[in-house]
PDB file of N, CA and C in Angstrom:
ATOM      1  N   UNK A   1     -13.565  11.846  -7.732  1.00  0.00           N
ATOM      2  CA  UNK A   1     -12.808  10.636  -7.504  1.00  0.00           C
ATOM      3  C   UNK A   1     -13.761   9.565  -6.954  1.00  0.00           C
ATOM      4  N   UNK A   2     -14.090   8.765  -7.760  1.00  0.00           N
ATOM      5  CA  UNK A   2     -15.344   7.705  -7.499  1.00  0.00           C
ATOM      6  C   UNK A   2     -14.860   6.657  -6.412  1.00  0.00           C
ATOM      7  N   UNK A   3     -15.297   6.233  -5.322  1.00  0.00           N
ATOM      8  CA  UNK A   3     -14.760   4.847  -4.725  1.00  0.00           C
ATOM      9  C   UNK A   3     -14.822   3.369  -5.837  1.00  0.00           C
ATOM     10  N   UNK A   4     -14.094   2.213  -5.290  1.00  0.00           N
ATOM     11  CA  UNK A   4     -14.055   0.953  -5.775  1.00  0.00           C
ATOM     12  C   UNK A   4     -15.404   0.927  -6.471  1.00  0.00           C
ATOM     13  N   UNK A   5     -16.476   0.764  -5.550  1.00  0.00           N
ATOM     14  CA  UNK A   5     -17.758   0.119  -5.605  1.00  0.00           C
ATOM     15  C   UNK A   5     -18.741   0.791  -6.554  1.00  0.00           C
ATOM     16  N   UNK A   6     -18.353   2.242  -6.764  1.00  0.00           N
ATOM     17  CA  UNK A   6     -18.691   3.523  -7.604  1.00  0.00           C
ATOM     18  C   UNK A   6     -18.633   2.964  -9.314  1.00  0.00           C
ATOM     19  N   UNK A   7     -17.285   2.528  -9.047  1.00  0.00           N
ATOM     20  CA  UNK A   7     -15.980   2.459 -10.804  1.00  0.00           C
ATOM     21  C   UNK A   7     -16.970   1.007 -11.246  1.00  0.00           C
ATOM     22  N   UNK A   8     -17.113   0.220  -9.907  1.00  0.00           N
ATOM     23  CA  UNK A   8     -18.195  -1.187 -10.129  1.00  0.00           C
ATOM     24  C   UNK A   8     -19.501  -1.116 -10.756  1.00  0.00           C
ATOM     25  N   UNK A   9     -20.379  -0.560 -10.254  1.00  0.00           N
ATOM     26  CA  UNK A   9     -21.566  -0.116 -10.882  1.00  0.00           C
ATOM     27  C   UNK A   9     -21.505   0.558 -12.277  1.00  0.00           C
ATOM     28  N   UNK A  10     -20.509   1.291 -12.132  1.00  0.00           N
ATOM     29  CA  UNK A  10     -21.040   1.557 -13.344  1.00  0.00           C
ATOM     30  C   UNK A  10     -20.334   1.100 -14.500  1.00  0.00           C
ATOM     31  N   UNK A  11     -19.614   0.233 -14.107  1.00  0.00           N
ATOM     32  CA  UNK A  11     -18.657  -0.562 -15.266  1.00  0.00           C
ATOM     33  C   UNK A  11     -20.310  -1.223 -15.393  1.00  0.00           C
ATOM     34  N   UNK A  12     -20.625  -1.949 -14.490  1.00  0.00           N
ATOM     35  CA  UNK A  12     -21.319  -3.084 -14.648  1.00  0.00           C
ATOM     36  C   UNK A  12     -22.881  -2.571 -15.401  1.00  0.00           C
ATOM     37  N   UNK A  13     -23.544  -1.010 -15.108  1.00  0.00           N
ATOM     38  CA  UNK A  13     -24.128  -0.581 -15.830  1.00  0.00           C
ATOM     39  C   UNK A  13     -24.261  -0.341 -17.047  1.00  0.00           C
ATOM     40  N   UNK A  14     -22.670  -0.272 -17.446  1.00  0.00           N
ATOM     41  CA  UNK A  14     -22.645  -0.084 -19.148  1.00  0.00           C
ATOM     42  C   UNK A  14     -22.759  -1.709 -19.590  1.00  0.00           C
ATOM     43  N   UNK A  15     -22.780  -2.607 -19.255  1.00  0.00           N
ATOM     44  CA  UNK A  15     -23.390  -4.256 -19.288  1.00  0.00           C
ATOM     45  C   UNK A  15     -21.667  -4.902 -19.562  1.00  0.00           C
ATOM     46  N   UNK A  16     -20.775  -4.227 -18.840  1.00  0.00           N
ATOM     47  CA  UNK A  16     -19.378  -5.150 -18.660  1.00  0.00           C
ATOM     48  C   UNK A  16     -19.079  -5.676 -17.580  1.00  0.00           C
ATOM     49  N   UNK A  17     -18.299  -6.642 -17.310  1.00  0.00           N
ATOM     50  CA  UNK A  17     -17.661  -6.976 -15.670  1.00  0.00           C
ATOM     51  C   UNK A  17     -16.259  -6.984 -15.681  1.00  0.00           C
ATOM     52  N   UNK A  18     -16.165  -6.510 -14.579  1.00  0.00           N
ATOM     53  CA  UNK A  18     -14.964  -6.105 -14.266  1.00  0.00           C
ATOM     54  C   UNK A  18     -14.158  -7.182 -13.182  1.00  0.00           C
ATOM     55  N   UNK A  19     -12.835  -7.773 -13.592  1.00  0.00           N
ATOM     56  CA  UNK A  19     -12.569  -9.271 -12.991  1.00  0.00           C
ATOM     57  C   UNK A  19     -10.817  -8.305 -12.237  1.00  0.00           C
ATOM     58  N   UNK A  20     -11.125  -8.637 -11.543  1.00  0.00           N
ATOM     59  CA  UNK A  20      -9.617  -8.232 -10.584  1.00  0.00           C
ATOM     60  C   UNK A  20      -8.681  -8.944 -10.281  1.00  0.00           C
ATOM     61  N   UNK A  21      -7.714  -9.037 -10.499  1.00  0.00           N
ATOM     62  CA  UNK A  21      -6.667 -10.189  -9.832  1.00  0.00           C
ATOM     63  C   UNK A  21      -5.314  -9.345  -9.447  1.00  0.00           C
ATOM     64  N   UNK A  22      -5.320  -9.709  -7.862  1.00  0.00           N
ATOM     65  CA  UNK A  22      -3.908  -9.091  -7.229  1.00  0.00           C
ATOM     66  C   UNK A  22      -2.354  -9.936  -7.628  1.00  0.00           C
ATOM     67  N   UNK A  23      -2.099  -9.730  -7.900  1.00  0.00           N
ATOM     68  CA  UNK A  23      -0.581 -10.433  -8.270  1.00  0.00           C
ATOM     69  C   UNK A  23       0.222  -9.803  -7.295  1.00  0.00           C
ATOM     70  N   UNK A  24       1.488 -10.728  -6.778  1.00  0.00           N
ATOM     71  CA  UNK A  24       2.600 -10.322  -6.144  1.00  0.00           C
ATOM     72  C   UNK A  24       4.188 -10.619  -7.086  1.00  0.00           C
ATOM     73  N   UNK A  25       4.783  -9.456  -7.083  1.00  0.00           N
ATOM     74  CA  UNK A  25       6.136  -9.377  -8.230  1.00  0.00           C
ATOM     75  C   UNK A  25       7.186 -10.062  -6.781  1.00  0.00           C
ATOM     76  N   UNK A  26       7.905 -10.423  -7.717  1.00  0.00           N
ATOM     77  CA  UNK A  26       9.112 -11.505  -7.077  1.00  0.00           C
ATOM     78  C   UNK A  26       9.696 -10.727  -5.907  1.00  0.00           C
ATOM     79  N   UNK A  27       9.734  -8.853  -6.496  1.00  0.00           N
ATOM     80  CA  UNK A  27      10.794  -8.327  -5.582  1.00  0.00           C
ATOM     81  C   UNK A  27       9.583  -8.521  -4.149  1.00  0.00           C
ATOM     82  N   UNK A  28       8.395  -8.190  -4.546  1.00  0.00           N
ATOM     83  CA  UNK A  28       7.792  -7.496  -3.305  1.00  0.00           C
ATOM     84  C   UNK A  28       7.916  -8.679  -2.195  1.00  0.00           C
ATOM     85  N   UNK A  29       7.591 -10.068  -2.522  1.00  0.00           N
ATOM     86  CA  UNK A  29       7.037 -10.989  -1.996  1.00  0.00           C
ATOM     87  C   UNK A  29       8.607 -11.474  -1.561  1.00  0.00           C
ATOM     88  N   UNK A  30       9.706 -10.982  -1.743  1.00  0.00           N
ATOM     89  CA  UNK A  30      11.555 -10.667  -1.248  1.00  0.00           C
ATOM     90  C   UNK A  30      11.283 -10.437  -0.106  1.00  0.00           C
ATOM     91  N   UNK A  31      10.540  -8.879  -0.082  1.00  0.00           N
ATOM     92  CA  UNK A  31      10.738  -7.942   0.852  1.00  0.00           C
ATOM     93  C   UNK A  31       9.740  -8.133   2.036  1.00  0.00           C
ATOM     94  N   UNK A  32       8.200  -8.497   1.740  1.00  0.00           N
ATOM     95  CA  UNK A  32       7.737  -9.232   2.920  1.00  0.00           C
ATOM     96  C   UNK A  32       7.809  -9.888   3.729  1.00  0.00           C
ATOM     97  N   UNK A  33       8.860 -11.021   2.717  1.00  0.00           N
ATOM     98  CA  UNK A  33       9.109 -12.047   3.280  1.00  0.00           C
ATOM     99  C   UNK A  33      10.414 -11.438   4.359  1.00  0.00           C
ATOM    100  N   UNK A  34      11.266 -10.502   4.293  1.00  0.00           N
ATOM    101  CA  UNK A  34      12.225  -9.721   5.155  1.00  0.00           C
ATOM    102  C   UNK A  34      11.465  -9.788   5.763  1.00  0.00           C
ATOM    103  N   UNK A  35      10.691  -8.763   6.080  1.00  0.00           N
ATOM    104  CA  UNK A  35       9.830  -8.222   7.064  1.00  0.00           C
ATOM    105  C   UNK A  35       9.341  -9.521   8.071  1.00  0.00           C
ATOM    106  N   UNK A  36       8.829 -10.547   7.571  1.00  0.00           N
ATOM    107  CA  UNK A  36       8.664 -10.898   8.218  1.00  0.00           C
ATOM    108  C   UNK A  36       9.425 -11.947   9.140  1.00  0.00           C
ATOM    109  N   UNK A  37      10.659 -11.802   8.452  1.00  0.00           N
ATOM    110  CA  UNK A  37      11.580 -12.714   9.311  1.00  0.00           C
ATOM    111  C   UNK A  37      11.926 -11.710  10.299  1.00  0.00           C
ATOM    112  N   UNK A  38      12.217 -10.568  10.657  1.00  0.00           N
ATOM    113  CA  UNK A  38      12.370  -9.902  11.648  1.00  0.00           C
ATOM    114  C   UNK A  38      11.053  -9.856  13.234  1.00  0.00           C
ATOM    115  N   UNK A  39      11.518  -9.610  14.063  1.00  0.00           N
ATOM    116  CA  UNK A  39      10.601 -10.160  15.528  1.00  0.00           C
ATOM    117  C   UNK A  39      10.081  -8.676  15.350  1.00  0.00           C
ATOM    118  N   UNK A  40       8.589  -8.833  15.703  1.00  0.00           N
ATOM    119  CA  UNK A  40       8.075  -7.814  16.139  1.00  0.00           C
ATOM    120  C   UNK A  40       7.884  -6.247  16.694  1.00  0.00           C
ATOM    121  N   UNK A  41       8.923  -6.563  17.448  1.00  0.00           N
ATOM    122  CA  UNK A  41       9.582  -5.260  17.216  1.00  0.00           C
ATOM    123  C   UNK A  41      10.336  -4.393  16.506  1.00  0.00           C
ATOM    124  N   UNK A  42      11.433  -5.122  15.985  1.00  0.00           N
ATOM    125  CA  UNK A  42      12.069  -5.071  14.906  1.00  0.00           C
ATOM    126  C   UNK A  42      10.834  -4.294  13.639  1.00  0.00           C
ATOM    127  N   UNK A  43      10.035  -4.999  13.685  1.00  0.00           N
ATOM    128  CA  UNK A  43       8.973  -4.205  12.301  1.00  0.00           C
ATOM    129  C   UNK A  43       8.429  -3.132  13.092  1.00  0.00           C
ATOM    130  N   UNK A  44       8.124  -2.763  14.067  1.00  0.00           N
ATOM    131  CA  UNK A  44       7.907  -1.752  14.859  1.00  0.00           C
ATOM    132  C   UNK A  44       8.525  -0.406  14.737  1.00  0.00           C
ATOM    133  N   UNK A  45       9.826  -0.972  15.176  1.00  0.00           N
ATOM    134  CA  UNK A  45      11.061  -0.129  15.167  1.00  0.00           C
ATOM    135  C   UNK A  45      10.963   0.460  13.816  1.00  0.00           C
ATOM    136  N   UNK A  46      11.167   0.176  12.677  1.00  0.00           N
ATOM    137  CA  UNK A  46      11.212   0.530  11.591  1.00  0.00           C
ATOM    138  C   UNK A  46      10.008   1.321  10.891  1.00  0.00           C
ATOM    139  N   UNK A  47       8.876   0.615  11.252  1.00  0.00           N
ATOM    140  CA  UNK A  47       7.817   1.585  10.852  1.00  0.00           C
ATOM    141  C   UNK A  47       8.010   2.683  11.660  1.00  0.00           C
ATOM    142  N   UNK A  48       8.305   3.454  13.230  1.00  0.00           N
ATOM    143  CA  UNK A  48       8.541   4.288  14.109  1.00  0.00           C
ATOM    144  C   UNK A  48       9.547   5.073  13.190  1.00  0.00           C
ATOM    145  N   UNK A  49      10.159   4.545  12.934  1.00  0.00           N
ATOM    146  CA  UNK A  49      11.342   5.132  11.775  1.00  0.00           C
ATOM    147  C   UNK A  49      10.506   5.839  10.628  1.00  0.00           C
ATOM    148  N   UNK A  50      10.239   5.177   9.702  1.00  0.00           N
ATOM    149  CA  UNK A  50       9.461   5.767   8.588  1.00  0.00           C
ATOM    150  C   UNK A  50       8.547   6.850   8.891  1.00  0.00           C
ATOM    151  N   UNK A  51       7.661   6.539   9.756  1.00  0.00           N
ATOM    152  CA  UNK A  51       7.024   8.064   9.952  1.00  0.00           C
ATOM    153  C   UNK A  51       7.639   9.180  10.645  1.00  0.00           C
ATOM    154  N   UNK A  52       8.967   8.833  11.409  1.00  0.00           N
ATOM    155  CA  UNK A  52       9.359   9.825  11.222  1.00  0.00           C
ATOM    156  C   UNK A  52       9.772  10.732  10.229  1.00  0.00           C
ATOM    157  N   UNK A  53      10.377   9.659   9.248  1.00  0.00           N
ATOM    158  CA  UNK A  53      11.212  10.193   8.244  1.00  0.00           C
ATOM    159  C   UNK A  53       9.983  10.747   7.449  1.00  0.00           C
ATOM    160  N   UNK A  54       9.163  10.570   7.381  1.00  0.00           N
ATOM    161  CA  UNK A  54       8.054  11.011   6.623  1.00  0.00           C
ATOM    162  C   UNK A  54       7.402  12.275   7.293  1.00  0.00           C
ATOM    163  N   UNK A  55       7.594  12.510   8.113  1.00  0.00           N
ATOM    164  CA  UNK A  55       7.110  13.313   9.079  1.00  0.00           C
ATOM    165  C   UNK A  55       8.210  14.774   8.850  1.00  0.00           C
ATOM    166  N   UNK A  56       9.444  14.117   9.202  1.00  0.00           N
ATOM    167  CA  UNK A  56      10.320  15.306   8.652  1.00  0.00           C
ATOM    168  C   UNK A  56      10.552  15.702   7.342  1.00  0.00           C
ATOM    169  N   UNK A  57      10.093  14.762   6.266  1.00  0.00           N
ATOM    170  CA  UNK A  57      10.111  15.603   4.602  1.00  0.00           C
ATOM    171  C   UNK A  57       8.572  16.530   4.826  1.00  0.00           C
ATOM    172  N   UNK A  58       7.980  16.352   5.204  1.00  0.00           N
ATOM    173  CA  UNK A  58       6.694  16.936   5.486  1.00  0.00           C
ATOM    174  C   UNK A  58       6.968  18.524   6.215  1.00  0.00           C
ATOM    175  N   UNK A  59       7.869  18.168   6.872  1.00  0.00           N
ATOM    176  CA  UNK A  59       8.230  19.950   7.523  1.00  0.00           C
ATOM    177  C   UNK A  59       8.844  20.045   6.612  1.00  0.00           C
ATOM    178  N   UNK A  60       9.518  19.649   6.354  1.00  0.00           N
ATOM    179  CA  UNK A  60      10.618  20.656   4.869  1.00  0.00           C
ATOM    180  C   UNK A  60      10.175  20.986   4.212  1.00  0.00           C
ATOM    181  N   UNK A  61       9.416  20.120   3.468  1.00  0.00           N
ATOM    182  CA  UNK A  61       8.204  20.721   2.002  1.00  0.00           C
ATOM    183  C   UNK A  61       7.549  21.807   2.598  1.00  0.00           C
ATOM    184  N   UNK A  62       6.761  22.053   3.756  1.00  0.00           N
ATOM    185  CA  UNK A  62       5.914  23.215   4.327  1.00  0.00           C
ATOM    186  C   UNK A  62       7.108  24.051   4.872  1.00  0.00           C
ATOM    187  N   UNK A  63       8.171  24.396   4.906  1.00  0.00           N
ATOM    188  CA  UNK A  63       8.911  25.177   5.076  1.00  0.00           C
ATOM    189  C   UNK A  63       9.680  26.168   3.857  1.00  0.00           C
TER     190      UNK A  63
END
């Protein structure tokens, strides 16, 4: 599994370049924009949440 800079070289060794562009889809740039209307804690709170919840599919699967 090569890093970024790995997949770079050697694109660029075989004599191509490789041009990147990040785009944001309507929903995501929705949902950030949630995020970020909520106070600080509030995004806190919720990430505290997620790893839990992630934390407990994680015992289940190893169970």
């Amino acid at each position: 599994m090569p890093d970024f800079d790995t997949v770079v070289k050697a694109i660029e060794a075989c004599g191509f370049d490789l041009h990147v562009e990040l785009r944001s889809v309507d929903h995501d740039t929705v949902l950030v924009r949630r995020e970020l209307a909520k106070r600080p804690a509030e995004r806190l709170a919720g990430l505290v949440e997620a790893v839990s919840a992630f934390d407990a599919m994680s015992v289940a699967a190893h169970d």
